[in-house]
Protein backbone atom coordinates (compact mmCIF):
# COMPACT_ATOMS: atom_id res chain seq x y z
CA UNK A 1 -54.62 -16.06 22.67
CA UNK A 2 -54.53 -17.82 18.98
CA UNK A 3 -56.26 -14.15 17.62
CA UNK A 4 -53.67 -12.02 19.57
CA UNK A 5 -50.28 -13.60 18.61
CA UNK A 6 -51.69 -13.78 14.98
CA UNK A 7 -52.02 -10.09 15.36
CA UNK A 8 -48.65 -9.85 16.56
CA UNK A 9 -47.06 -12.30 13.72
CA UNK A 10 -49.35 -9.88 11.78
CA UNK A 11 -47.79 -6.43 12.88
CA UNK A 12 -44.07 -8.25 12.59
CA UNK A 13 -44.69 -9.31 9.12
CA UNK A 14 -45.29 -5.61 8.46
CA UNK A 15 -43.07 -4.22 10.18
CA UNK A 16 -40.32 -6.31 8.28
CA UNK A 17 -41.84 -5.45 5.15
CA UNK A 18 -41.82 -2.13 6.01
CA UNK A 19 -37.76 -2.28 7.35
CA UNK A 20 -36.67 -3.16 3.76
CA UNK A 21 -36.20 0.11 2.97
CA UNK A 22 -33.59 2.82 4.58
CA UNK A 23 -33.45 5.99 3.98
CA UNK A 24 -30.45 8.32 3.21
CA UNK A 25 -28.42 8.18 0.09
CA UNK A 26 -26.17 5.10 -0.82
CA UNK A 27 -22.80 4.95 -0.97
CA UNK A 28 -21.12 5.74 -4.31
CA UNK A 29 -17.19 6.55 -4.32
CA UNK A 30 -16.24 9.56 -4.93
CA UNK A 31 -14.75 10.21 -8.84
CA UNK A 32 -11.21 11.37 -9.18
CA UNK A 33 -9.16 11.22 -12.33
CA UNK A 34 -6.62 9.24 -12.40
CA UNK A 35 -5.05 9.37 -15.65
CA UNK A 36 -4.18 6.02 -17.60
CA UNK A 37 -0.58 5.87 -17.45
CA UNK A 38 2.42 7.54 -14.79
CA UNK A 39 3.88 10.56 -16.75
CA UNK A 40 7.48 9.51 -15.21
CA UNK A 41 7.33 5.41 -15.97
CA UNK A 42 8.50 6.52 -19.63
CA UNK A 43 11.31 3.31 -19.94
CA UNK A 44 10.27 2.05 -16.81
CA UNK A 45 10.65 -1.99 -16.57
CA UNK A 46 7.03 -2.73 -17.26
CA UNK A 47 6.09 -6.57 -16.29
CA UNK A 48 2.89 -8.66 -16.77
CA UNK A 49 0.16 -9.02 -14.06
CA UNK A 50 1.66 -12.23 -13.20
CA UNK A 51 5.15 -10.90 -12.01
CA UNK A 52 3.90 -8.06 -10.79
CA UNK A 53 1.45 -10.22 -8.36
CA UNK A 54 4.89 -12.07 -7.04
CA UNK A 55 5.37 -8.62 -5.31
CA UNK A 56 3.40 -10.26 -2.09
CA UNK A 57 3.47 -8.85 0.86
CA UNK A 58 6.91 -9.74 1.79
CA UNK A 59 7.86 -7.22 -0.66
CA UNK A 60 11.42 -6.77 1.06
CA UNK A 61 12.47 -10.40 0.07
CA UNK A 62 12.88 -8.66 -3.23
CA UNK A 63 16.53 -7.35 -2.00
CA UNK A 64 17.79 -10.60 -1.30
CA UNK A 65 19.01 -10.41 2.51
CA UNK A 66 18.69 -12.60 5.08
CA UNK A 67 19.26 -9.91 8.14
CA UNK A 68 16.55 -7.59 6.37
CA UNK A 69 14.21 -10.40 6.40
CA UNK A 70 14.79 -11.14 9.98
CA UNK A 71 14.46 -7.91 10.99
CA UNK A 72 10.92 -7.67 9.57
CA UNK A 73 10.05 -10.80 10.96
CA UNK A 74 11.03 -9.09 14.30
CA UNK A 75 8.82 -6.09 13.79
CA UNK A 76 6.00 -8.12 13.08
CA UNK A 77 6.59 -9.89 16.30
CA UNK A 78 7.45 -6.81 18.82
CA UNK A 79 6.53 -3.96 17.16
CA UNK A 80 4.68 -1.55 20.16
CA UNK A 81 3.37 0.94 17.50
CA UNK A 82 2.20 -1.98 15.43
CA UNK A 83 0.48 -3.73 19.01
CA UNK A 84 -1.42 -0.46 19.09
CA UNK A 85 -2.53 -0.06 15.45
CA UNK A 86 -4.08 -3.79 15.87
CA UNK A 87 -5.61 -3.13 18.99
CA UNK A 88 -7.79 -0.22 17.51
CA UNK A 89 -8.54 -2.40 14.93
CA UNK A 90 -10.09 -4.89 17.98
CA UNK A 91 -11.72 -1.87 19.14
CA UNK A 92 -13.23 -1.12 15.68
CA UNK A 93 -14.74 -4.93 15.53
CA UNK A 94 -16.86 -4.32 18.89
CA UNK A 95 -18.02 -1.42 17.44
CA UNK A 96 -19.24 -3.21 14.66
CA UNK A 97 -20.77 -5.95 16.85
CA UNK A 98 -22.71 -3.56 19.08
CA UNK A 99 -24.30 -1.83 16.45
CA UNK A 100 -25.15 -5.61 14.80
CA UNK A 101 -27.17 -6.00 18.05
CA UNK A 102 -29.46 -3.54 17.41
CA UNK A 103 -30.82 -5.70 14.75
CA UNK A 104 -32.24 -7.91 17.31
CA UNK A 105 -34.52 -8.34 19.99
CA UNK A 106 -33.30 -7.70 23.88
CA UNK A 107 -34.63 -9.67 26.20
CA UNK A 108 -34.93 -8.92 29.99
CA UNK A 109 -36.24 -10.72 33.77
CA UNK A 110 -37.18 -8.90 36.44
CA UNK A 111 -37.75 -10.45 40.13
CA UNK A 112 -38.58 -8.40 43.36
CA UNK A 113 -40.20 -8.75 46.52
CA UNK A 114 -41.55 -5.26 48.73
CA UNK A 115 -43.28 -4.68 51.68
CA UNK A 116 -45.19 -1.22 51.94
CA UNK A 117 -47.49 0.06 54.25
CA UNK A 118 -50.22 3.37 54.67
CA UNK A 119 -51.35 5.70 57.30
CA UNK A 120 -53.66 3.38 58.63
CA UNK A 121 -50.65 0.81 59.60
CA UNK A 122 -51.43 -1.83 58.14
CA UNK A 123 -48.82 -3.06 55.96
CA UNK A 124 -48.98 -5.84 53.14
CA UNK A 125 -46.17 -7.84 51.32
CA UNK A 126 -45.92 -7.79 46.99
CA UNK A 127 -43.81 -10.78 45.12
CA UNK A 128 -43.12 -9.94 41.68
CA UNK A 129 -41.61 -12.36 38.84
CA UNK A 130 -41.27 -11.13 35.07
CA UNK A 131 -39.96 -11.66 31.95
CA UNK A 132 -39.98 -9.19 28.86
CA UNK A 133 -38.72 -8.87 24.73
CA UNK A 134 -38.39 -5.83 23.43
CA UNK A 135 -37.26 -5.42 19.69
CA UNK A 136 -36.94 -1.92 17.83
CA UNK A 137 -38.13 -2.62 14.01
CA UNK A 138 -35.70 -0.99 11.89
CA UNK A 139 -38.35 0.62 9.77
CA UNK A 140 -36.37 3.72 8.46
CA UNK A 141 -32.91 1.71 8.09
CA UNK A 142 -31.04 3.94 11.09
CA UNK A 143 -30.07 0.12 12.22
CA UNK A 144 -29.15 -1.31 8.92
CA UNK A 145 -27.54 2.19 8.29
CA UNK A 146 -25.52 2.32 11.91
CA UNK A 147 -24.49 -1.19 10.78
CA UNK A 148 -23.61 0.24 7.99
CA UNK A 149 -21.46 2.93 9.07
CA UNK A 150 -20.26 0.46 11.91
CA UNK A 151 -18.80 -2.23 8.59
CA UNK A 152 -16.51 0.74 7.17
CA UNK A 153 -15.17 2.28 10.23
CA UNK A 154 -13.75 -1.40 10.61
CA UNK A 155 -12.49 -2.08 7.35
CA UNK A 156 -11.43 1.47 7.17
CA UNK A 157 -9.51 0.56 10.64
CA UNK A 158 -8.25 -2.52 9.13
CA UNK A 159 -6.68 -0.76 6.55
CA UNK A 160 -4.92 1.49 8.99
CA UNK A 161 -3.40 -1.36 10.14
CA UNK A 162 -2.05 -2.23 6.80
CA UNK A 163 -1.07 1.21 6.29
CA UNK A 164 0.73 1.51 9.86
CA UNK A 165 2.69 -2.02 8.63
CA UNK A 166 3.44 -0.92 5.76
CA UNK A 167 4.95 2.78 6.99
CA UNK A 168 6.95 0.52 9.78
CA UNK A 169 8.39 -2.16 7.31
CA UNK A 170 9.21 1.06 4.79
CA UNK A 171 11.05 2.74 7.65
CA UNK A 172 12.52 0.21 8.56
CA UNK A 173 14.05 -0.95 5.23
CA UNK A 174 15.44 2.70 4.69
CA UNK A 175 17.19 2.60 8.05
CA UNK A 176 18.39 -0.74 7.59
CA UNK A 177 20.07 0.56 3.75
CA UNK A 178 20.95 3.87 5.01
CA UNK A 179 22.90 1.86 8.39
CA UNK A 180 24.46 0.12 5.30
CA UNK A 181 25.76 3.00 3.75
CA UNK A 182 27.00 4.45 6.81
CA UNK A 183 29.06 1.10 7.18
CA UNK A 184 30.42 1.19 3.64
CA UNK A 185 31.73 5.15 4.06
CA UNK A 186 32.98 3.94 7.41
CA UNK A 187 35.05 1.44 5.92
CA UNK A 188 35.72 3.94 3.14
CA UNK A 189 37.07 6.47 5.70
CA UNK A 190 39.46 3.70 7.43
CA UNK A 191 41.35 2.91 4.00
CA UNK A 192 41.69 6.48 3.62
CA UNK A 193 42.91 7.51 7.07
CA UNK A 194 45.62 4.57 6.44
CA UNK A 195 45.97 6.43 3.24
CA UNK A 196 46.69 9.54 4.91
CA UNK A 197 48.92 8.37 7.60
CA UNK A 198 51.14 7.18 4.95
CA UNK A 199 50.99 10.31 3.20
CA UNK A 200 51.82 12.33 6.39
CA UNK A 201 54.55 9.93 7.00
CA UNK A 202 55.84 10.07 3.56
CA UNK A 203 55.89 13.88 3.78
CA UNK A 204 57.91 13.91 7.37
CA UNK A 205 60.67 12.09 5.68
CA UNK A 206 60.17 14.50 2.73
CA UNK A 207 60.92 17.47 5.03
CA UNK A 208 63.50 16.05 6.92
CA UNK A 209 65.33 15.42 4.19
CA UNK A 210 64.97 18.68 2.92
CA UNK A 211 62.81 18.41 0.14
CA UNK A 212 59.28 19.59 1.24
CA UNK A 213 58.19 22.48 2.98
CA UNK A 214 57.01 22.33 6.97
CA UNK A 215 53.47 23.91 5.22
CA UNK A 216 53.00 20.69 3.37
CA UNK A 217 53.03 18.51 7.22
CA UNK A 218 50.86 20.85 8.46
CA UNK A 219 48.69 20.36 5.49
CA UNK A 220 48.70 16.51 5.45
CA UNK A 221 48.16 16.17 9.53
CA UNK A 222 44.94 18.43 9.12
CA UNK A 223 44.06 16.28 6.42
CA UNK A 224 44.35 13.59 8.42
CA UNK A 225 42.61 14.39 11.35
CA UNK A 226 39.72 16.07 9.11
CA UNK A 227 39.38 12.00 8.19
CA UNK A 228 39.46 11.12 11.65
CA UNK A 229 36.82 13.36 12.74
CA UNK A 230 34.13 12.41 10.00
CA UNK A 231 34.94 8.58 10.67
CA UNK A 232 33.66 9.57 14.12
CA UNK A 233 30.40 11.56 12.98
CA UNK A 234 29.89 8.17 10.80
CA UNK A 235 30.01 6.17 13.70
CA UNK A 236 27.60 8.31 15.71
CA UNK A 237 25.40 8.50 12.63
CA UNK A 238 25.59 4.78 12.77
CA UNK A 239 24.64 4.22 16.22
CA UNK A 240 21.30 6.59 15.42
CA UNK A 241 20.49 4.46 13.24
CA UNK A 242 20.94 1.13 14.68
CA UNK A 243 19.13 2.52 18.11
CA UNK A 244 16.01 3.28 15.54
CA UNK A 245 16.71 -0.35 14.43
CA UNK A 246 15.87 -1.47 18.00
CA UNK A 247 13.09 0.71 18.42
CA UNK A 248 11.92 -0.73 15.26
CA UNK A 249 11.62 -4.41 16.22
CA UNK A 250 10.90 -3.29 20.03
CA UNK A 251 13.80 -3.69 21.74
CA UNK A 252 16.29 -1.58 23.81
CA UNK A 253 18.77 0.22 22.43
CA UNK A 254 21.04 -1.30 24.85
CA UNK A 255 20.08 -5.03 24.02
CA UNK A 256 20.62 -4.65 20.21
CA UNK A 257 23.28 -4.62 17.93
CA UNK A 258 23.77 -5.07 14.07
CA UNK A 259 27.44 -6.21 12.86
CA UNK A 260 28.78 -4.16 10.24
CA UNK A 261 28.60 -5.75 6.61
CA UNK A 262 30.11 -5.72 3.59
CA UNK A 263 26.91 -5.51 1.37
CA UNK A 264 25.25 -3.17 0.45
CA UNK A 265 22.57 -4.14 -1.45
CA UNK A 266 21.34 -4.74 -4.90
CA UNK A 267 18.63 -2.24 -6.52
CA UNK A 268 15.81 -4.65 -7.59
CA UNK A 269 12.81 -3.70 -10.62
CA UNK A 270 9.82 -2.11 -9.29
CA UNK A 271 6.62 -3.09 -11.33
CA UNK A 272 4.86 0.18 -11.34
CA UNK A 273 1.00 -0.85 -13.24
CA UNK A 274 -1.34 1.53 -14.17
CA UNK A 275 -2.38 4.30 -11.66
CA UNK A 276 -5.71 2.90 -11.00
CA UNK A 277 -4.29 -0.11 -9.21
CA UNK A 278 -3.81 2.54 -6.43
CA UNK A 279 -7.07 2.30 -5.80
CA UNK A 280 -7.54 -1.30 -4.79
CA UNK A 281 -3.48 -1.57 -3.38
CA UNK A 282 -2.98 1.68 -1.31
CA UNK A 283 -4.44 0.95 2.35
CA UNK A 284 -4.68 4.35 2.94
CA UNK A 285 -6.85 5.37 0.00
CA UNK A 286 -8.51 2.71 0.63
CA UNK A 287 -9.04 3.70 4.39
CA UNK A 288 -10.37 6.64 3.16
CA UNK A 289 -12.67 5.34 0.73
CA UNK A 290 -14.31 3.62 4.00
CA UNK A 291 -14.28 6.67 6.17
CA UNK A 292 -16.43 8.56 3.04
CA UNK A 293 -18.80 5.34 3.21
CA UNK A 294 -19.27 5.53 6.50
CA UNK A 295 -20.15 9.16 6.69
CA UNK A 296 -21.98 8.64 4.18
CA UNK A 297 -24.33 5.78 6.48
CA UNK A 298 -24.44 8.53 9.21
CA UNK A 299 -26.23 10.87 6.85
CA UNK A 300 -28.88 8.22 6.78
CA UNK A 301 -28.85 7.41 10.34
CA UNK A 302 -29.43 11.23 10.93
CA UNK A 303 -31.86 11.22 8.90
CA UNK A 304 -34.03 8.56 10.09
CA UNK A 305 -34.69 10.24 13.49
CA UNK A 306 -37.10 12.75 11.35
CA UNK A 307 -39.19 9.09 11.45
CA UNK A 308 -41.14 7.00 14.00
CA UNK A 309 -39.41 4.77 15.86
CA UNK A 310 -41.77 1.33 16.25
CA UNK A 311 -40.81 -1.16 18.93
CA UNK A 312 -42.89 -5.03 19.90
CA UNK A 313 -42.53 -5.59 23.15
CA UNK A 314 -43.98 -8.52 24.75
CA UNK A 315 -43.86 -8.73 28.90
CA UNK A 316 -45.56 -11.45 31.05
CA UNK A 317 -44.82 -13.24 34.99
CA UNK A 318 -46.58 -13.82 38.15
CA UNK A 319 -47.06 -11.14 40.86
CA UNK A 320 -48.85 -12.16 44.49
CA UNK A 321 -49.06 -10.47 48.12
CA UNK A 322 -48.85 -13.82 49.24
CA UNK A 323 -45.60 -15.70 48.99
CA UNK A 324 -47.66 -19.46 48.56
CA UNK A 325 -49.40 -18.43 46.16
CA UNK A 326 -46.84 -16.33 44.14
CA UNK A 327 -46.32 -19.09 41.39
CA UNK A 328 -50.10 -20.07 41.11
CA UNK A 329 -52.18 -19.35 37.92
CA UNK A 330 -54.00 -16.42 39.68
CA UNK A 331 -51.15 -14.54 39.68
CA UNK A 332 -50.34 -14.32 35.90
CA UNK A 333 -49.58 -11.42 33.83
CA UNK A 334 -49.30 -10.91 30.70
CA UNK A 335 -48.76 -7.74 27.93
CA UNK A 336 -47.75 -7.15 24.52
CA UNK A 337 -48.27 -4.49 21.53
CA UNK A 338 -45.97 -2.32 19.71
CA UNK A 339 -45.14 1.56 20.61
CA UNK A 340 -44.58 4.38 18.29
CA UNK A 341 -42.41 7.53 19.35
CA UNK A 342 -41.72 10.39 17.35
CA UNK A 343 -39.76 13.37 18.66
CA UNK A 344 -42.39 16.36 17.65
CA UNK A 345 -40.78 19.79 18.38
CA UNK A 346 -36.42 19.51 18.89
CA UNK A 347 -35.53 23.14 18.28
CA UNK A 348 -33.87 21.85 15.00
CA UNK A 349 -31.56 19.65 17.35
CA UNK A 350 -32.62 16.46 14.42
CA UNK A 351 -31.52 19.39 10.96
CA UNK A 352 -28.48 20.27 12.68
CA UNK A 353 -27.53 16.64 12.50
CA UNK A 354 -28.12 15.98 9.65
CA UNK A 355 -26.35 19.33 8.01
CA UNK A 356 -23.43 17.78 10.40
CA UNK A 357 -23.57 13.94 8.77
CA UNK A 358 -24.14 16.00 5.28
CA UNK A 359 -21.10 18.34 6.05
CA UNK A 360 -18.88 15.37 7.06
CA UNK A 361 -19.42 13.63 4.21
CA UNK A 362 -18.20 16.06 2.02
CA UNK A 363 -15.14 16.64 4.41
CA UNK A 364 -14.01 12.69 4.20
CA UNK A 365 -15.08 12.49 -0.44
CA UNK A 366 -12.31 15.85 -0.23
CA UNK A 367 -9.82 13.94 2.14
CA UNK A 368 -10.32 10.85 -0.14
CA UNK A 369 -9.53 12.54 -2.92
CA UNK A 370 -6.38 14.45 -1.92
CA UNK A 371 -5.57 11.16 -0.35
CA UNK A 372 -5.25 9.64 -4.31
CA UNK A 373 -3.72 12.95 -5.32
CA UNK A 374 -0.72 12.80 -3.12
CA UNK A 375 -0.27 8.85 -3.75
CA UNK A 376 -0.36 9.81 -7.00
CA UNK A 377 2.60 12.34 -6.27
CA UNK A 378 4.40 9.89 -4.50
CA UNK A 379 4.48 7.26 -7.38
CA UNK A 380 5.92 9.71 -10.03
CA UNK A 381 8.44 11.48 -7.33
CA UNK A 382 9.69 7.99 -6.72
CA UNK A 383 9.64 6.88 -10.37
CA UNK A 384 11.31 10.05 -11.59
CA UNK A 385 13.81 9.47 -8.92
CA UNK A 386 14.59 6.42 -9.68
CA UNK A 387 15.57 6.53 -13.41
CA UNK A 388 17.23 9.68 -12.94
CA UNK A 389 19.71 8.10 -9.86
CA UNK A 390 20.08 5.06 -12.39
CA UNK A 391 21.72 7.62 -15.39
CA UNK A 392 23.08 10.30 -12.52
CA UNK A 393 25.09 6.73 -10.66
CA UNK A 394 26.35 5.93 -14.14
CA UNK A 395 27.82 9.38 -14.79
CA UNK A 396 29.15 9.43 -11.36
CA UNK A 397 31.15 6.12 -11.69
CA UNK A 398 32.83 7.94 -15.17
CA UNK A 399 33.90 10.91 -12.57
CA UNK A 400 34.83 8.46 -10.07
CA UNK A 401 37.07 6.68 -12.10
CA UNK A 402 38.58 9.82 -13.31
CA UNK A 403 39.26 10.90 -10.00
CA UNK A 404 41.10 7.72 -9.20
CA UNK A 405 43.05 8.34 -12.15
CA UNK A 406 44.07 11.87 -11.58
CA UNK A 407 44.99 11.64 -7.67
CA UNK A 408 47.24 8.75 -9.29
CA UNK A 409 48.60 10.86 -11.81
CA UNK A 410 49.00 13.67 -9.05
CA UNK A 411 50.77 11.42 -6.40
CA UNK A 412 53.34 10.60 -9.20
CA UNK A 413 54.14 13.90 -9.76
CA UNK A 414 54.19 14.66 -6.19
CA UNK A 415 56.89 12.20 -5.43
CA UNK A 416 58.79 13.33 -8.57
CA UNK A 417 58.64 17.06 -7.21
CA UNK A 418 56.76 18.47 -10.11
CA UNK A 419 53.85 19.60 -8.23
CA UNK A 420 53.30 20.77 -4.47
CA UNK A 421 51.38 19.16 -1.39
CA UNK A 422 48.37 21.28 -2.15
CA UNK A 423 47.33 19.49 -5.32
CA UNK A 424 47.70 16.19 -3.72
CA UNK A 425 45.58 17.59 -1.00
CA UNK A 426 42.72 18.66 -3.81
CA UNK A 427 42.99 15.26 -5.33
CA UNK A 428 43.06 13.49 -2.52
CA UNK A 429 39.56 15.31 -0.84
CA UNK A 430 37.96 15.38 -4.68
CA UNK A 431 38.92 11.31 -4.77
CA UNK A 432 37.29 10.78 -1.29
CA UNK A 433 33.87 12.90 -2.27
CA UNK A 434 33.51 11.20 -5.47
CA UNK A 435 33.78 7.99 -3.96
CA UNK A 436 31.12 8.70 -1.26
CA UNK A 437 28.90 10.22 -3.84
CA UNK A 438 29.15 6.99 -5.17
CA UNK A 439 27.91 4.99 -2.40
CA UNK A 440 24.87 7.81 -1.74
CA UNK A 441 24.51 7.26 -4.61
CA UNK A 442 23.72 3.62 -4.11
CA UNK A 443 22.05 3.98 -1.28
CA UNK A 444 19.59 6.24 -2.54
CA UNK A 445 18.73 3.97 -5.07
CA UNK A 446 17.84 1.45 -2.59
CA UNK A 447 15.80 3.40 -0.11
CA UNK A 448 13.82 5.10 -3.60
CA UNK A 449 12.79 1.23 -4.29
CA UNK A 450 11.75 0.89 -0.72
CA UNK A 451 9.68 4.37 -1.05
CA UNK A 452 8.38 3.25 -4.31
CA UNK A 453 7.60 -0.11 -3.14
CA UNK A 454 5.48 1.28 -0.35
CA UNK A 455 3.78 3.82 -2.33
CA UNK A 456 2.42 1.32 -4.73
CA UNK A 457 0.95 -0.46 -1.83
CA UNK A 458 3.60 -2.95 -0.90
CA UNK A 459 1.93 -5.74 -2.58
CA UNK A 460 -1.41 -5.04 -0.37
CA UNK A 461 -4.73 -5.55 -1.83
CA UNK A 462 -8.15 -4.55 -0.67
CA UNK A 463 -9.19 -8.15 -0.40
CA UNK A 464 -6.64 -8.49 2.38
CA UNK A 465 -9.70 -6.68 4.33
CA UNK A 466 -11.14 -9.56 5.12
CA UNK A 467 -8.62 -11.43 6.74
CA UNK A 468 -6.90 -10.62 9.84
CA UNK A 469 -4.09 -9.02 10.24
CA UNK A 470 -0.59 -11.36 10.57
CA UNK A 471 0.49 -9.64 13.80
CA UNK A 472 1.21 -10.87 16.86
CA UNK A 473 -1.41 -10.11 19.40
CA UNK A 474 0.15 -9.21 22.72
């Protein structure tokens, strides 16, 4: 017994020695330039590292409102798209643990009693009792390498998770500015329907004492009721967006509500970095960086089934035709030794699998890399955006205030019967677009943050894999 179990220790010491090697290629990420700089962050706000790291994940605290931030607290709760996202990322984790198992040994019991009989009729009982272990030495790494594999689907699912947040709190923040808006042209539309109605009034009394023509009532009540039907397309624009709103932080429609506000919001600075930060703080680059390490382990899992596979197995128990004596030192059983198996003729079933790992590979180092290409896009859309909004809102308020001016000036002359209806009309409706450009204009500003926000990552960072994700479970 001593000489056969230091055999086995033996062959395991082997074996082990042998296992410390895997074979398929290792992981290496893919290169893609990045360039050093954003071509579009010319007299952008630049900041240190240290202000730019205050840009946590709470990245919408940034705007300064208290409904916003309850809101996202509410999506993080009840989100149903969010629920789902972190339940595949569960699923991901078993994966990973049942490929870790195959590092280890299984072990196994087997009881059974029979009773059996031949042609001569006489029949005879069998009681059978058994224990086995059976471990698979990982020799040629397609374990380690399924492990492997198994490690970055997970992460790579844990960083869909982050991405799927991140997309939900972005949409959300450009629903919540553009509901905003929506409130702020509403209210924009009320002063000038009370506008209006005074102007149709003041016209009436204009004709009815002679002095302006019936054309110029007709003109003003279509004016008027032009105003009245876009505050109504406002409201049902608003009620779109407040039902999305619900959606959002997974309610009913029918149970939520948002009061209108006043505010509108306050554009905050963006620190933009360097592009290569995208690397580390974009959860979906870096989701894709995972996927191309994990085809990358299923090239080497392929590959070991060219190999022998080695498994120890150990079995022993007690097995008697006779029930009394079915525990009794006669009756004990014993075997151990390790088994090789190697597949020898697979009508290239083992090449076509690994041309397929090989093949994939290549498909997830292109995705990865048109994955930094269009966050790349993304960042200088938003950037360019942004500073050209900031100069394009400034020009606007000039023309704004003009307009102001000149429906003043027009109204005068109106009244003082120097001009006719129609050019009050024309200053009136160029008045009422400028100042609604004006507020688009605003609001665009805001939800271009949000979109820049998000496509630098939202304050993510790839050591965030690690840790689990802050939703709620359900």
């Amino acid at each position: 017994m001593i000489r056969r179990t230091g055999k086995l220790a033996a062959a395991g010491i082997l074996a082990a020695a042998l296992s410390a090697c895997a074979v398929g290629p290792d992981h290496q990420r893919p290169d893609q330039e990045m360039g050093d700089h954003y071509r579009h962050a010319e007299g952008w706000v630049q900041v240190d590292a240290a202000a730019q790291a205050e840009m946590a994940r709470d990245w919408w605290t940034t705007f300064s409102d208290a409904r916003l931030d309850g809101l996202m607290a509410q999506l993080l709760r009840e989100n149903l798209t969010l629920r789902e996202a972190e339940a595949r990322y569960r699923q991901a984790q078993a994966g990973l643990r049942g490929a870790q198992a195959g590092l280890f040994p299984t072990v196994g019991s087997n009881a059974s009693a029979t009773r059996s009989g031949g042609g001569d009729g006489e029949a005879g009982n069998r009681y059978s009792l058994s224990g086995n272990v059976s471990w698979e030495v990982d020799v040629w790494g397609r374990v380690r390498r399924n492990v492997e594999a198994g490690e970055a689907s997970a992460q790579a699912s844990a960083a869909d998770l982050a991405a799927t947040q991140l997309s939900l709190q972005s949409t959300l923040a450009q629903t919540y500015f553009r509901l905003l808006s929506l409130d702020a042209e509403k209210r924009l539309m009320e002063q000038t329907i009370t506008a209006y109605e005074r102007s149709l009034q003041m016209t009436e009394n204009r004709y009815q004492a002679g002095v302006s023509a019936q054309t110029d009532v007709a003109a003003s009540l279509s004016q008027l009721e032009n105003a009245r039907a876009q505050r109504l397309a406002l409201e049902r624009q608003r009620a779109v967006h407040e039902n999305a709103l619900a959606v959002l932080t997974g309610r009913p429609p029918s149970d939520f509500s948002l009061d209108e506000t006043m505010r509108l919001g306050i554009v905050p600075v963006v620190p933009a970095g360097v592009p290569s930060q995208l690397l580390q703080r974009r959860p979906d680059i870096v989701a894709a960086e995972r996927r191309v390490a994990e085809a990358n382990a299923r090239i080497g899992v392929a590959q070991a089934a060219w190999f022998p596979s080695l498994t120890l197995s150990a079995q022993g128990g007690y097995s008697s035709g006779q029930w009394a004596q079915w525990l009794s030192a006669p009756s004990q059983f014993w075997s151990l030794g390790p088994a090789l198996a190697l597949a020898l003729f697979d009508g290239g079933a083992r090449q076509a699998s690994v041309d397929s790992a090989r093949a994939a590979h290549e498909a997830q180092s292109a995705a990865y890399r048109q994955t930094v290409l269009t966050a790349l896009r993304e960042v200088e859309d938003y950037l360019v955006s942004l500073r050209v909004q900031e100069q394009e809102q400034a020009t606007q308020a000039r023309a704004l205030e003009a307009s102001r001016e000149t429906l003043r000036l027009i109204t005068n002359q109106y009244e003082a019967g120097m001009v006719d209806y129609l050019s009050v009309v024309q200053a009136q409706a160029s008045a009422l677009s400028a100042e609604r450009t004006a507020i688009s204009l605003q609001a665009d500003r805001l939800v271009n943050s949000v979109q820049l926000i998000t496509a630098l990552g939202g304050g993510w960072d790839v050591s965030l894999l690690g840790q689990e994700p802050e939703t709620s479970a359900p």
